[in-house]
Protein backbone atom coordinates (compact mmCIF):
# COMPACT_ATOMS: atom_id res chain seq x y z
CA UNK A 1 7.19 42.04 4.88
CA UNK A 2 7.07 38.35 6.68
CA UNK A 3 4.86 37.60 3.82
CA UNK A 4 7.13 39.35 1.03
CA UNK A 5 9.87 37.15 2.45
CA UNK A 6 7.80 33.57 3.14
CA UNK A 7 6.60 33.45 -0.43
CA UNK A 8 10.72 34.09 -1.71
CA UNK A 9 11.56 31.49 0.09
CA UNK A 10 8.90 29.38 -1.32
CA UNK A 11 10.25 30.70 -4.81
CA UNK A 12 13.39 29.71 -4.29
CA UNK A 13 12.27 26.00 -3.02
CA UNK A 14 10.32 25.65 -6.36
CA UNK A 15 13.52 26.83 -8.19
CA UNK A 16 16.14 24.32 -6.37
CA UNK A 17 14.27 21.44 -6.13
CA UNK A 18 11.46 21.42 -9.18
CA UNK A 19 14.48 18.77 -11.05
CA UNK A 20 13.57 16.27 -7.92
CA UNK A 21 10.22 17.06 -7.57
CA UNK A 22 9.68 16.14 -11.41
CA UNK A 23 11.92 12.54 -11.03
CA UNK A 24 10.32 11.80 -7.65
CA UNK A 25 6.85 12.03 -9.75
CA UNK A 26 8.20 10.13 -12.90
CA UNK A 27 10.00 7.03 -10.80
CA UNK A 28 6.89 6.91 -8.69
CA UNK A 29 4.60 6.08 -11.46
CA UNK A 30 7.50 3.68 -13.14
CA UNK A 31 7.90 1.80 -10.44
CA UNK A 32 4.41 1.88 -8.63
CA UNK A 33 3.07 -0.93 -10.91
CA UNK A 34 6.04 -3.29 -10.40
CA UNK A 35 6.11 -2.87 -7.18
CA UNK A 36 2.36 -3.43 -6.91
CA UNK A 37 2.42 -6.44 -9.12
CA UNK A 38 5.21 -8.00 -6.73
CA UNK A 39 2.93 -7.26 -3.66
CA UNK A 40 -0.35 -8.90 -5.13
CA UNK A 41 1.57 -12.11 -6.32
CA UNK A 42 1.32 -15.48 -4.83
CA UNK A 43 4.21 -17.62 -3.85
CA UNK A 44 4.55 -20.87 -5.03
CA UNK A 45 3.52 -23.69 -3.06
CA UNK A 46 5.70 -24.63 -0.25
CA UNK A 47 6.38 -28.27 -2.46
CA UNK A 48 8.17 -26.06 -5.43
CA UNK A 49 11.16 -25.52 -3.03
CA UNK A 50 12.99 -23.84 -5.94
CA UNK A 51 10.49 -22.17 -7.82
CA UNK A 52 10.16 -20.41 -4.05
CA UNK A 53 13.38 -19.66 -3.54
CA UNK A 54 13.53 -18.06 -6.87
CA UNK A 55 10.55 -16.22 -6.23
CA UNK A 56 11.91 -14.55 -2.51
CA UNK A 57 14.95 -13.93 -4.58
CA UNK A 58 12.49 -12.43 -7.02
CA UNK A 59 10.92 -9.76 -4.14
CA UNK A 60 14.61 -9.49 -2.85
CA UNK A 61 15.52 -7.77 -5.71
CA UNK A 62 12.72 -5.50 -6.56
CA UNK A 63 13.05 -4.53 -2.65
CA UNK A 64 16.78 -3.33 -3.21
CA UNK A 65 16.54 -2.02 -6.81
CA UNK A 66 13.25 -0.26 -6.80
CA UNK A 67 11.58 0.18 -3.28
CA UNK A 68 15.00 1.31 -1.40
CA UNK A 69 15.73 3.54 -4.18
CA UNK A 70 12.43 5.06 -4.35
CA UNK A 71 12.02 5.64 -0.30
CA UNK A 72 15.56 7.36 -0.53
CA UNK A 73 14.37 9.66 -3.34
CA UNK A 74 10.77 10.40 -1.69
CA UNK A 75 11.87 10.58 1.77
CA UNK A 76 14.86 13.37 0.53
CA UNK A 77 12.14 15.38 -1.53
CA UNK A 78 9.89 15.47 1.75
CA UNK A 79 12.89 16.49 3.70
CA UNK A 80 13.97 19.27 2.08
CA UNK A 81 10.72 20.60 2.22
CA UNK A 82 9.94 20.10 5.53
CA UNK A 83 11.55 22.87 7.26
CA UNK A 84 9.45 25.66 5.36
CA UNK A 85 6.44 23.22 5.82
CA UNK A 86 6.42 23.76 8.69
CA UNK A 87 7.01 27.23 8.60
CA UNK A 88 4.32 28.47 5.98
CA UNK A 89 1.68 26.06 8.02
CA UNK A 90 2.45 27.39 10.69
CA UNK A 91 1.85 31.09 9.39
CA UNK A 92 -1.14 30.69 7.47
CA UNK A 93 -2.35 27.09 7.22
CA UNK A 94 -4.22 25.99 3.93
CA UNK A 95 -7.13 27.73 2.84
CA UNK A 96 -8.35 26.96 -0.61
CA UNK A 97 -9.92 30.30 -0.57
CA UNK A 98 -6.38 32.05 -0.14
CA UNK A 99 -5.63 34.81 -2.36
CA UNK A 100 -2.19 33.88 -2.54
CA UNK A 101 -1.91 30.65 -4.55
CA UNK A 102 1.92 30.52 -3.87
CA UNK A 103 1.37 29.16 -0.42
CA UNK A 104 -1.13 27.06 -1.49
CA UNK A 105 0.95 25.49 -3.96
CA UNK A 106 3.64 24.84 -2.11
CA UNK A 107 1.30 23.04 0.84
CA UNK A 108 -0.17 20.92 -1.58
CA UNK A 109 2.99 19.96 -3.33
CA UNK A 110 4.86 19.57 -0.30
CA UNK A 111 2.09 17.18 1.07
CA UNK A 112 1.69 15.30 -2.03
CA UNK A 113 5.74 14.39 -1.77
CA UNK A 114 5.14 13.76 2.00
CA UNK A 115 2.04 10.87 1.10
CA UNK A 116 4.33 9.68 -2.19
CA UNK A 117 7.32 8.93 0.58
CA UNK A 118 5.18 7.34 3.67
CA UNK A 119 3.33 5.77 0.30
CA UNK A 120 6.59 4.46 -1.03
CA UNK A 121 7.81 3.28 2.90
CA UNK A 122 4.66 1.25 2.84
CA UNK A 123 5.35 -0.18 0.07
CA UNK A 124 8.81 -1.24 1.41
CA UNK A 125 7.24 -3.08 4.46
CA UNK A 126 4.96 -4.79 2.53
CA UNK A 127 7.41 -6.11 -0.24
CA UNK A 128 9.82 -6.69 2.86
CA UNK A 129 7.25 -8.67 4.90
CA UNK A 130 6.41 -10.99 1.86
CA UNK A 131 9.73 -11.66 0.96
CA UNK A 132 9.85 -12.92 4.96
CA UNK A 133 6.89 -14.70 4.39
CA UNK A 134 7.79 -16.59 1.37
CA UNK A 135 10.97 -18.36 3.26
């Protein structure tokens, strides 16, 4: 019955949240290679005192208008899931042998939008500390 009841619940997250779960995935992979681009770059030399201020302004930006955005969206996913989480790894942790492929699914996909938020976090930091860096 436990079971019965675990894998409804799991049901029910799929059904309220597969909207987020879809728009979490798709402004993941828009933004990823911005992002990434921003991270790799080199500042100008410290002699091009405008071309550097333009360029923190540059990482100031994507900061606000893609990485805040996208921790906010990744870290809400992640929380909504993380109550039942907890609770279904706690009752039978994953097994990819499991007969029941509902818990299973819901393990994976749960930890897939828990490593796309503390992915996305990172991602912050490291566009926050170069923006520091390129004062």
């Amino acid at each position: 019955m436990l079971a019965m009841t675990t894998a409804q619940q799991i049901k029910d997250a799929f059904d309220a949240i597969s909207l987020i779960l879809v728009f979490v995935t798709v402004i993941f992979g828009v933004k990823y290679p911005a992002i990434w681009r921003d991270i790799k770059s080199e500042p100008p030399p410290p002699a091009q005192q405008i071309a550097r201020k333009q360029y923190r302004a540059n990482l100031r930006k994507r900061l606000l208008t893609d990485c805040v955005p996208l921790v906010i969206v990744t870290g809400a996913a992640w929380f909504l899931f993380l109550p039942l989480f907890v609770h279904v790894a706690g009752d039978e942790p994953f097994h990819p042998w499991n007969r029941d492929v509902t818990d299973n699914a819901f393990l994976f996909v749960a930890g897939m939008t828990g490593i796309f938020f503390v992915w996305s976090a990172g991602f912050l930091v490291s566009l926050a500390v170069k923006a520091a860096r390129a004062a």
